[in-house]
PDB file of N, CA and C in Angstrom:
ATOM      1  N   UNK A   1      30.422  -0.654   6.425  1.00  0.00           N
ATOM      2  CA  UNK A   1      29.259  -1.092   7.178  1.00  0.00           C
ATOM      3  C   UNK A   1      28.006  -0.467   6.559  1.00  0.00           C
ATOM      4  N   UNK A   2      26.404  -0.939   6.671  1.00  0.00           N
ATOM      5  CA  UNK A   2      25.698  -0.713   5.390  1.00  0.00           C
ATOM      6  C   UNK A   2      25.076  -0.044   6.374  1.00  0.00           C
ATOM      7  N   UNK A   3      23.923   1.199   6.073  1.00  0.00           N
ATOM      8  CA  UNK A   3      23.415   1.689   6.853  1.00  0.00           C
ATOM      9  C   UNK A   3      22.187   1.355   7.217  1.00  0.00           C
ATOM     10  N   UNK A   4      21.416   0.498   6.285  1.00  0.00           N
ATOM     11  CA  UNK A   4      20.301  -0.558   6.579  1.00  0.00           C
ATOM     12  C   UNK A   4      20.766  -1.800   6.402  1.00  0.00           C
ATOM     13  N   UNK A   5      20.540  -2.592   8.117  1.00  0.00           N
ATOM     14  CA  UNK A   5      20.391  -3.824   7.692  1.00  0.00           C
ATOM     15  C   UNK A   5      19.413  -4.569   6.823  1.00  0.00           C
ATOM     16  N   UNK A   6      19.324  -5.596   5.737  1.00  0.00           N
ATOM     17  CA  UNK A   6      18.189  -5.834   5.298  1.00  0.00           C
ATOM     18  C   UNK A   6      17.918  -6.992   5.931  1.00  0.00           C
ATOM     19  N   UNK A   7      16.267  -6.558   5.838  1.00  0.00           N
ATOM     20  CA  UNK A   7      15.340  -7.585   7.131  1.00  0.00           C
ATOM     21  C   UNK A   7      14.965  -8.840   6.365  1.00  0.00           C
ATOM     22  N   UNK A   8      15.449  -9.955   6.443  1.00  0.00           N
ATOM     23  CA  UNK A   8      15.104 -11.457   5.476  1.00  0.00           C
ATOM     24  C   UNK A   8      13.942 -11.660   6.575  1.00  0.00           C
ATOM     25  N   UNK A   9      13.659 -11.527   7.614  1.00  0.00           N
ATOM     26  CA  UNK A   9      12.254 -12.231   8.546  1.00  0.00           C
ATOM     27  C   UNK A   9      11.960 -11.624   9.541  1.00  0.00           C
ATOM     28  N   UNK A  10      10.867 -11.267   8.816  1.00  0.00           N
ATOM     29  CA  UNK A  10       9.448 -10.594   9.517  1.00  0.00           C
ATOM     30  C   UNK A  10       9.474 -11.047  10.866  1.00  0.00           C
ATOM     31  N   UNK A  11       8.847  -9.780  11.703  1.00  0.00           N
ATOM     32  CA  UNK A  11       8.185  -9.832  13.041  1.00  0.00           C
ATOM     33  C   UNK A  11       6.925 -11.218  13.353  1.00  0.00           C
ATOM     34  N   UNK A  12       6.469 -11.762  13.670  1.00  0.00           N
ATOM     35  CA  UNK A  12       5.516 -12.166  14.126  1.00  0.00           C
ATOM     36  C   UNK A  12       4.167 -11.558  14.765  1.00  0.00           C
ATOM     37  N   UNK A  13       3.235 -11.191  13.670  1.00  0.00           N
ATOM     38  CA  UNK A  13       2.046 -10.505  14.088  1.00  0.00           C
ATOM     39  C   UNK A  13       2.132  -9.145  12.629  1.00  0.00           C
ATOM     40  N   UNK A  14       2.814  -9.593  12.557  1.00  0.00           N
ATOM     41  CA  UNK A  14       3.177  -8.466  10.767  1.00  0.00           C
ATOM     42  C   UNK A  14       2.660  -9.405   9.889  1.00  0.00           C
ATOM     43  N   UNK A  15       1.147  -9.004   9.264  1.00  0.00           N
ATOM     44  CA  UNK A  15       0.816  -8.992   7.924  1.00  0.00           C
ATOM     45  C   UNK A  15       0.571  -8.104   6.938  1.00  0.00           C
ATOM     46  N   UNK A  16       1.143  -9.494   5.516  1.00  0.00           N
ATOM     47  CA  UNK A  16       1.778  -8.714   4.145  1.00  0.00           C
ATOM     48  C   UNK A  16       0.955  -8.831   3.420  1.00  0.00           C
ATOM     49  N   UNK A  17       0.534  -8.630   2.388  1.00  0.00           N
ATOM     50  CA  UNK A  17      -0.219  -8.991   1.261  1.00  0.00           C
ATOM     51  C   UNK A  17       0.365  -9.047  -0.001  1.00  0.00           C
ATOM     52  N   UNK A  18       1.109 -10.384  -0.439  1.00  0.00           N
ATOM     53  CA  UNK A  18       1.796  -9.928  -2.002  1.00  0.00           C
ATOM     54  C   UNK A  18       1.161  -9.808  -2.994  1.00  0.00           C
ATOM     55  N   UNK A  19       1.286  -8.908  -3.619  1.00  0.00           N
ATOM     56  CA  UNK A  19       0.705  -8.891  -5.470  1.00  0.00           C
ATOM     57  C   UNK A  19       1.186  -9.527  -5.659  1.00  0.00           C
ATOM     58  N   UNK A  20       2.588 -10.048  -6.082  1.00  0.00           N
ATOM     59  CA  UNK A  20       3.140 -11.224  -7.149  1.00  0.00           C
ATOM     60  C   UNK A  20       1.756 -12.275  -7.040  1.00  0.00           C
ATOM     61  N   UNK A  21       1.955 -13.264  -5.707  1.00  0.00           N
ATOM     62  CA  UNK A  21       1.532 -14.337  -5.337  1.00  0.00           C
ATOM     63  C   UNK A  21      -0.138 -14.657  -5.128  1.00  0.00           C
ATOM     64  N   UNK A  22      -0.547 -12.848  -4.670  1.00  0.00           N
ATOM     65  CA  UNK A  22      -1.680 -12.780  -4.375  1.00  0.00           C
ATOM     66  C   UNK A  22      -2.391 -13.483  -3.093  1.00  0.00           C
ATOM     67  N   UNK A  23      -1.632 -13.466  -2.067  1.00  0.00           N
ATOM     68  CA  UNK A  23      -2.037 -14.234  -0.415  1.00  0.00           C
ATOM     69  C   UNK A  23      -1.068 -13.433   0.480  1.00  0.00           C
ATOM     70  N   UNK A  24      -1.774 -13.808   1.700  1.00  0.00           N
ATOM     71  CA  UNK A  24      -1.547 -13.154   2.684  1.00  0.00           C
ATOM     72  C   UNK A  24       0.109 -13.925   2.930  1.00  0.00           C
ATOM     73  N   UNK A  25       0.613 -13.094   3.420  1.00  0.00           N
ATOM     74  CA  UNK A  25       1.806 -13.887   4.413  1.00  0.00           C
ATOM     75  C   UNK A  25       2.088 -13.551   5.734  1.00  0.00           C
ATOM     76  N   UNK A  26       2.772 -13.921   6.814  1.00  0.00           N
ATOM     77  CA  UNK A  26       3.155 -13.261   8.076  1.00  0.00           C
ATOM     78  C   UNK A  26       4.074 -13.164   7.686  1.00  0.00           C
ATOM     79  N   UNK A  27       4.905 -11.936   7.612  1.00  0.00           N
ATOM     80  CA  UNK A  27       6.363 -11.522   8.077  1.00  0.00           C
ATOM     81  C   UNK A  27       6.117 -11.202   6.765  1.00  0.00           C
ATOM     82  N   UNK A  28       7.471 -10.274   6.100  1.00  0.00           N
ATOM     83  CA  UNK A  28       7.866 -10.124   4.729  1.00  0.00           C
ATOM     84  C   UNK A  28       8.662 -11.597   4.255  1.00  0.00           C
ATOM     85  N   UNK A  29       7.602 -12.094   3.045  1.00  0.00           N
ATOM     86  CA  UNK A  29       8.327 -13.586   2.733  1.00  0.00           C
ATOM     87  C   UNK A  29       8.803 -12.814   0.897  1.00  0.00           C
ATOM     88  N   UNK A  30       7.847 -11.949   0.328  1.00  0.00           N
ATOM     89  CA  UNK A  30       8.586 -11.283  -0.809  1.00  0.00           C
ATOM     90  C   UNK A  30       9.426  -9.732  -0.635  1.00  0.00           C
ATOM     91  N   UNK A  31       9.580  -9.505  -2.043  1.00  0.00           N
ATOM     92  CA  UNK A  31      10.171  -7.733  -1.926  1.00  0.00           C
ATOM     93  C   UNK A  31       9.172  -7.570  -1.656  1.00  0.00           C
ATOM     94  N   UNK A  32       9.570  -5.776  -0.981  1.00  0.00           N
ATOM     95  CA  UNK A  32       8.791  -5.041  -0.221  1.00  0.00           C
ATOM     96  C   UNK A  32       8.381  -4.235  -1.894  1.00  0.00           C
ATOM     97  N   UNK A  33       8.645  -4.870  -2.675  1.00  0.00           N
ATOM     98  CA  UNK A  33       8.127  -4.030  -3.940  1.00  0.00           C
ATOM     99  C   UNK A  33       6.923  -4.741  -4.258  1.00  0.00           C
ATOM    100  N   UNK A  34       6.756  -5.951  -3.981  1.00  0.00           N
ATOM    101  CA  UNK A  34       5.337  -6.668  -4.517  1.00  0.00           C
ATOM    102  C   UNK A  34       4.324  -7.010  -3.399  1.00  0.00           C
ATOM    103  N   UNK A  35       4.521  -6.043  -2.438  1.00  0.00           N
ATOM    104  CA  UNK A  35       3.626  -6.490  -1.221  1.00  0.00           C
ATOM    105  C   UNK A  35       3.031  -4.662  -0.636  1.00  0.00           C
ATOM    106  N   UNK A  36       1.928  -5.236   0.065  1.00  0.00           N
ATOM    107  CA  UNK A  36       1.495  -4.282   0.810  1.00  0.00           C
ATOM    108  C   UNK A  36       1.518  -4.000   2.205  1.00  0.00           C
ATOM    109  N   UNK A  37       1.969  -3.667   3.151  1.00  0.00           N
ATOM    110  CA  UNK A  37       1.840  -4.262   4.707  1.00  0.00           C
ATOM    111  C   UNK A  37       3.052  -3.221   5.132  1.00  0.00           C
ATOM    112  N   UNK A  38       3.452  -3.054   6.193  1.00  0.00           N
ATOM    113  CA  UNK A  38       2.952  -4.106   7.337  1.00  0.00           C
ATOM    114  C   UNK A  38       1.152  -3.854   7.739  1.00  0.00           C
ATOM    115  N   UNK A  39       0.357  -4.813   8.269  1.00  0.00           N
ATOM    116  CA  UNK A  39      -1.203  -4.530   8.804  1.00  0.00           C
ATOM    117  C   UNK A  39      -1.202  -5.571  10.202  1.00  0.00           C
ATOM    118  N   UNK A  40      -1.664  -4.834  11.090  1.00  0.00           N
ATOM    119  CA  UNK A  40      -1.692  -5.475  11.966  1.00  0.00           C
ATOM    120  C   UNK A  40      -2.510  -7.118  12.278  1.00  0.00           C
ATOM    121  N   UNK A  41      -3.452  -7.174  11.308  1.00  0.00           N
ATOM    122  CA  UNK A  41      -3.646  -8.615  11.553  1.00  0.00           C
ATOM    123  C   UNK A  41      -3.872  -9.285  10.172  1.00  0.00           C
ATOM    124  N   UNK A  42      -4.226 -10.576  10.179  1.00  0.00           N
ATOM    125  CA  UNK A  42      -4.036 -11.015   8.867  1.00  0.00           C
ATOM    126  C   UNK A  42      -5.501 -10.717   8.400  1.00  0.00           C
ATOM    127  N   UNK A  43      -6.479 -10.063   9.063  1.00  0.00           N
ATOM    128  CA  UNK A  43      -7.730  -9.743   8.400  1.00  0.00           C
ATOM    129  C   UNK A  43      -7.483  -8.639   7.565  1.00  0.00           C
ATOM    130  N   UNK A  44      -6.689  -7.659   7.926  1.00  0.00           N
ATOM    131  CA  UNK A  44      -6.481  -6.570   7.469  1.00  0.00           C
ATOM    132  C   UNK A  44      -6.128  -6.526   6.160  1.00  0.00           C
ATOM    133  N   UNK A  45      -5.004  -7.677   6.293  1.00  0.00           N
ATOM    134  CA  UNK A  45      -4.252  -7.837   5.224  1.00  0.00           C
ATOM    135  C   UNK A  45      -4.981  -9.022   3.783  1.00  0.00           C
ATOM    136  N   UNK A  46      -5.984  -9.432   4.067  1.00  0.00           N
ATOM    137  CA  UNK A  46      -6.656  -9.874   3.135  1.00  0.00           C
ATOM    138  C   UNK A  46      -7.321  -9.582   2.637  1.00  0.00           C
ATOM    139  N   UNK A  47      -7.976  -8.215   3.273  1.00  0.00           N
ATOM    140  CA  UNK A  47      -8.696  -7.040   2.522  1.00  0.00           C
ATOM    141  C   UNK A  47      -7.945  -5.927   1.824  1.00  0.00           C
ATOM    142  N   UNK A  48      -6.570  -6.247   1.380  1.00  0.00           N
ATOM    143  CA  UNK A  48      -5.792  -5.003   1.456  1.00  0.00           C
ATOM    144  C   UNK A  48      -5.885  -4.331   0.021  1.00  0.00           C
ATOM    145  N   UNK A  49      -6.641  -5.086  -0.932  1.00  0.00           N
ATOM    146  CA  UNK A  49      -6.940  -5.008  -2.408  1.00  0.00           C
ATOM    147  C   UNK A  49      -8.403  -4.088  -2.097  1.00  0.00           C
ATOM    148  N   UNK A  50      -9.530  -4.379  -1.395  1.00  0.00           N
ATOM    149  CA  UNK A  50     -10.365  -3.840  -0.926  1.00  0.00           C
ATOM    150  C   UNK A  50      -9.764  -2.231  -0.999  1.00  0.00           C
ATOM    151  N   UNK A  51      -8.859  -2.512   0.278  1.00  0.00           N
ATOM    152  CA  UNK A  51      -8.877  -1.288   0.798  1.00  0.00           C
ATOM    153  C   UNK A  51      -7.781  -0.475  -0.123  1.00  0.00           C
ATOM    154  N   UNK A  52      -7.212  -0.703  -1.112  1.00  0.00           N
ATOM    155  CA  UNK A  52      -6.756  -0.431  -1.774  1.00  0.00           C
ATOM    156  C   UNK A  52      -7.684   0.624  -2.971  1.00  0.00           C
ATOM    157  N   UNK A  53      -8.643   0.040  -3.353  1.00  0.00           N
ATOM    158  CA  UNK A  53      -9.477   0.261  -4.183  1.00  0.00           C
ATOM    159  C   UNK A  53     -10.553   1.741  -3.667  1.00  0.00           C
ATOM    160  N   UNK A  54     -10.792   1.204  -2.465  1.00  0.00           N
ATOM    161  CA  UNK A  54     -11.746   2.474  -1.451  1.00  0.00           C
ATOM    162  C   UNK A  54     -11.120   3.401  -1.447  1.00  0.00           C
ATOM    163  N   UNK A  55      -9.230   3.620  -1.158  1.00  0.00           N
ATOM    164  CA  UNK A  55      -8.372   4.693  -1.175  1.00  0.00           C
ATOM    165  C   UNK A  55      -8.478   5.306  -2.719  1.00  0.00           C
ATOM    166  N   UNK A  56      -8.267   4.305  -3.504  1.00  0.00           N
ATOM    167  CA  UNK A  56      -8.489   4.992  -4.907  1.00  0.00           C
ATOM    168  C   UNK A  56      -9.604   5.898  -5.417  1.00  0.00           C
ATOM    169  N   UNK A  57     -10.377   5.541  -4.789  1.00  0.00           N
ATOM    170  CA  UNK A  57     -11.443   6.052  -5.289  1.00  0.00           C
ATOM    171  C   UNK A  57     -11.885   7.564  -4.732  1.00  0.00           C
ATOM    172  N   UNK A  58     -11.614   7.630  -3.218  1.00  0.00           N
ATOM    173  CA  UNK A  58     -11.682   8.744  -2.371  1.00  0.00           C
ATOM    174  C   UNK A  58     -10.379   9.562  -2.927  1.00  0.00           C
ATOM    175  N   UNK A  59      -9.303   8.987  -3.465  1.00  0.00           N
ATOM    176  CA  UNK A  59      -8.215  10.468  -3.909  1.00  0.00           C
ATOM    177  C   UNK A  59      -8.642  10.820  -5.685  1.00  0.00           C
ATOM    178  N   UNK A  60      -9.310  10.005  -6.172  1.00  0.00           N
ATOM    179  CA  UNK A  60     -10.078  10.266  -7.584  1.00  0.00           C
ATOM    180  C   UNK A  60     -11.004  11.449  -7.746  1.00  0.00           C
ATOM    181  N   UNK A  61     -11.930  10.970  -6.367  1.00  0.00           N
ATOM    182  CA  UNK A  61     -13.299  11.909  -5.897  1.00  0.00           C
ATOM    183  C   UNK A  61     -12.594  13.178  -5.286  1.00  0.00           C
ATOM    184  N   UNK A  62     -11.928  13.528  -4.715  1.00  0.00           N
ATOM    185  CA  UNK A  62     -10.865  15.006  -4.111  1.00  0.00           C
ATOM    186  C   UNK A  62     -10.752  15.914  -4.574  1.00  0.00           C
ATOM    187  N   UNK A  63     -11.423  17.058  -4.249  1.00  0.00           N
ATOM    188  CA  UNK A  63     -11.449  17.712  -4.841  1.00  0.00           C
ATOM    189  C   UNK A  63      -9.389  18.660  -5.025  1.00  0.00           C
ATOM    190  N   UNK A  64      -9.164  18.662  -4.304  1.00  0.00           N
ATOM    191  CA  UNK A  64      -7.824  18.811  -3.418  1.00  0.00           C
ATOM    192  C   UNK A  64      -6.775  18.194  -5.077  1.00  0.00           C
ATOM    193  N   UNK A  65      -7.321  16.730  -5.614  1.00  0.00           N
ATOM    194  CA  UNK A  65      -6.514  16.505  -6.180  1.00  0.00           C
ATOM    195  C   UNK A  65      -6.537  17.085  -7.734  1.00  0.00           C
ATOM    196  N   UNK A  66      -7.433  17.763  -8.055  1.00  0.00           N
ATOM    197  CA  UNK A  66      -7.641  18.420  -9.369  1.00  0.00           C
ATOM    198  C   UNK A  66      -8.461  20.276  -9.444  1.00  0.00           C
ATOM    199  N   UNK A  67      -7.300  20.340  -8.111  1.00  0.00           N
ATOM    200  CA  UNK A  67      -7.561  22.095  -8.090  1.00  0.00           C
ATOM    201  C   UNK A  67      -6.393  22.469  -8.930  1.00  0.00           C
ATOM    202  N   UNK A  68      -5.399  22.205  -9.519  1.00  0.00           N
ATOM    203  CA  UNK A  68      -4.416  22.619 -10.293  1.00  0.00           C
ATOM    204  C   UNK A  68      -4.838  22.551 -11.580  1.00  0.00           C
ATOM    205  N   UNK A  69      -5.532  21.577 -12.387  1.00  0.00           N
ATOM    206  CA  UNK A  69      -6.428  21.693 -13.395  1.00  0.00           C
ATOM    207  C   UNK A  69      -7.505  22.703 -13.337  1.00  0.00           C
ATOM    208  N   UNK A  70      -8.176  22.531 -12.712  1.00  0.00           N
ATOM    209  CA  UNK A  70      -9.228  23.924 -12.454  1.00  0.00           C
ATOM    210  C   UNK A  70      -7.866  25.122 -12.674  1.00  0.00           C
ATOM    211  N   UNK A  71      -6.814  25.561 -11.830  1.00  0.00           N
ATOM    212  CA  UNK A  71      -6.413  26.587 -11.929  1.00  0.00           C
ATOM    213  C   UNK A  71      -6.480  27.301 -13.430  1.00  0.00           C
ATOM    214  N   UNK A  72      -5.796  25.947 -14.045  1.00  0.00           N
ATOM    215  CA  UNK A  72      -5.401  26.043 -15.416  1.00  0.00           C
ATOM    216  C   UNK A  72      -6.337  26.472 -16.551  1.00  0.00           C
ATOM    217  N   UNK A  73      -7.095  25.825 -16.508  1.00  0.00           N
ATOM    218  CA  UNK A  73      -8.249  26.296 -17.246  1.00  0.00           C
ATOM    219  C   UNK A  73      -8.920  27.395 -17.162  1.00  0.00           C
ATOM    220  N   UNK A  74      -8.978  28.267 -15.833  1.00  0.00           N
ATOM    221  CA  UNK A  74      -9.603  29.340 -15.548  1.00  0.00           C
ATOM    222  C   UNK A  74      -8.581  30.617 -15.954  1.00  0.00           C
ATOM    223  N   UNK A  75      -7.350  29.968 -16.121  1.00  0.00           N
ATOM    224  CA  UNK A  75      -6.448  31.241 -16.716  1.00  0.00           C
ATOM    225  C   UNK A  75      -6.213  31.642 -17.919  1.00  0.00           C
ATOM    226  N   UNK A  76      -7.045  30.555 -18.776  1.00  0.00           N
ATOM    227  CA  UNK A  76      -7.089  30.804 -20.509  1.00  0.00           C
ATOM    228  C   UNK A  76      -7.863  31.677 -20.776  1.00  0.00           C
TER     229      UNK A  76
END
């Protein structure tokens, strides 16, 4: 007996956003490898490249993410 069932169809009110296809879908219609979601509405999920991009940029800008470089350099 498998310990995850795998889910072929999405909830109703679950939006995806696939990279492959590039559009929104309700429910998971691809792998969960070429999509972004779950988002609660399909607005969410059509901005999800948006918001994709805004996240990138705020863990780029962090300082948090390049205190281990600083370490490094200050110990030469």
């Amino acid at each position: 007996m498998p310990l995850f069932k795998k889910r072929t169809v999405g909830k109703p009110g679950e939006w995806y956003y696939c990279l492959e296809h590039k559009k929104v879908e309700e429910g998971p219609e691809c792998p969960a490898k070429d999509r972004f979601g779950p988002y609660a509405t399909r607005e969410e999920a059509e901005h999800a490249m948006q918001t994709a991009r805004e996240r990138n940029l705020e863990w780029e800008n962090d300082p948090r993410w390049h205190d281990a470089a600083a370490r490094d350099s200050d110990d030469e």
